[in-house]
Protein backbone atom coordinates (compact mmCIF):
# COMPACT_ATOMS: atom_id res chain seq x y z
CA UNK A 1 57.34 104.54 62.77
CA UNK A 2 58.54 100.85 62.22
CA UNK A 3 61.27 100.56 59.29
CA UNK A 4 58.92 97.40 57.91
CA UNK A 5 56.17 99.49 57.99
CA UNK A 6 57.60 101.87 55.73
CA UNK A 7 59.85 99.44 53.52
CA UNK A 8 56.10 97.71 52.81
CA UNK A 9 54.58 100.82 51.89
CA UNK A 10 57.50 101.83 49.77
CA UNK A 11 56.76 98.19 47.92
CA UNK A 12 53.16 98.45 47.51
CA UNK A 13 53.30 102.16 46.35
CA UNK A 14 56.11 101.91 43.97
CA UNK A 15 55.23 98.21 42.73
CA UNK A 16 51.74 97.49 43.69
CA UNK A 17 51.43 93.58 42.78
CA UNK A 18 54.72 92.86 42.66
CA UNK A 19 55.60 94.20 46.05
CA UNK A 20 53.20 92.45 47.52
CA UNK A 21 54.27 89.25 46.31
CA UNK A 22 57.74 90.30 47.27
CA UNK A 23 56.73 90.94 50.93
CA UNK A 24 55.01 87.90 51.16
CA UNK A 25 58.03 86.00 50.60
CA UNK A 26 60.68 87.94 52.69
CA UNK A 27 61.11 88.84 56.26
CA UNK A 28 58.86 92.15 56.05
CA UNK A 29 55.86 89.90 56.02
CA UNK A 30 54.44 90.60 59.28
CA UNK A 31 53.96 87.52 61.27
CA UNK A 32 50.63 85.94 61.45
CA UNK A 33 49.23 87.80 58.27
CA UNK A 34 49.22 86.88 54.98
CA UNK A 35 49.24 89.92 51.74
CA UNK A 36 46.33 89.27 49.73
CA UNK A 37 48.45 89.85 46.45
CA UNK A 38 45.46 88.86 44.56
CA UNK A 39 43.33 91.52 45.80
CA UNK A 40 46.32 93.81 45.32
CA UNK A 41 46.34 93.31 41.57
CA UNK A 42 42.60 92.74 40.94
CA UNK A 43 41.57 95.50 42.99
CA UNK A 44 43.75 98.04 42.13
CA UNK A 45 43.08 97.63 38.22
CA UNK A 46 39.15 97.90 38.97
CA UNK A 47 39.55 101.26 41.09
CA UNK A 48 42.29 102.64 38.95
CA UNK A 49 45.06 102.18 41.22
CA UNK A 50 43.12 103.76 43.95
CA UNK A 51 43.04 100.41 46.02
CA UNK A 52 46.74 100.27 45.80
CA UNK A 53 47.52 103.64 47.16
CA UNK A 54 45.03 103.01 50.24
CA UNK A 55 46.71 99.87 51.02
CA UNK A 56 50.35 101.02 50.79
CA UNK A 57 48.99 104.07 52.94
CA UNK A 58 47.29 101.86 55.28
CA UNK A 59 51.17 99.74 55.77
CA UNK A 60 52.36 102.87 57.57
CA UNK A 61 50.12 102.12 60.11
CA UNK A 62 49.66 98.67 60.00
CA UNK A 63 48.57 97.15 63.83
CA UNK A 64 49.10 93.35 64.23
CA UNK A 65 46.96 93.67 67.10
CA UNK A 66 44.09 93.87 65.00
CA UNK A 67 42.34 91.26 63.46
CA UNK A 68 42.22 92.99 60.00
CA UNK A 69 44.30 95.20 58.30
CA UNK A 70 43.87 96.32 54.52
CA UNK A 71 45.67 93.99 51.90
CA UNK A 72 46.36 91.48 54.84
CA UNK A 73 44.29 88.83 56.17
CA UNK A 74 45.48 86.49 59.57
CA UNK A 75 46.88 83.16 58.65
């Protein structure tokens, strides 16, 4: 497992939004993808925080060799 796969899940899981935005700005933003904080917030406050627990799941195995990835969109 990749160390920034896990330090992003530990982010989103443990501080949603604010991970997010803190990824976005650091080195564990993976190159050539973008967080979608926005969805982060909005989206996890309309399914009950359920959105946010997918997504930090889904940065344990996040693939930049795909085109999409939850929470993450290709600059």
């Amino acid at each position: 497992m990749d160390n920034n796969n896990l330090a992003r899940f530990l982010l989103t899981f443990f501080l949603g939004f604010i991970g997010s935005i803190i990824i976005n700005h650091t080195s564990l933003k993976p190159e050539g993808f973008t967080s979608r904080s926005k969805a982060y917030f909005f989206l996890s406050i309309i399914t009950c925080g359920i959105y946010g627990l997918v997504a930090s799941i889904c940065n344990l195995t996040f693939d930049p060799s795909k085109e999409k990835n939850i929470g993450y969109a290709k600059d």
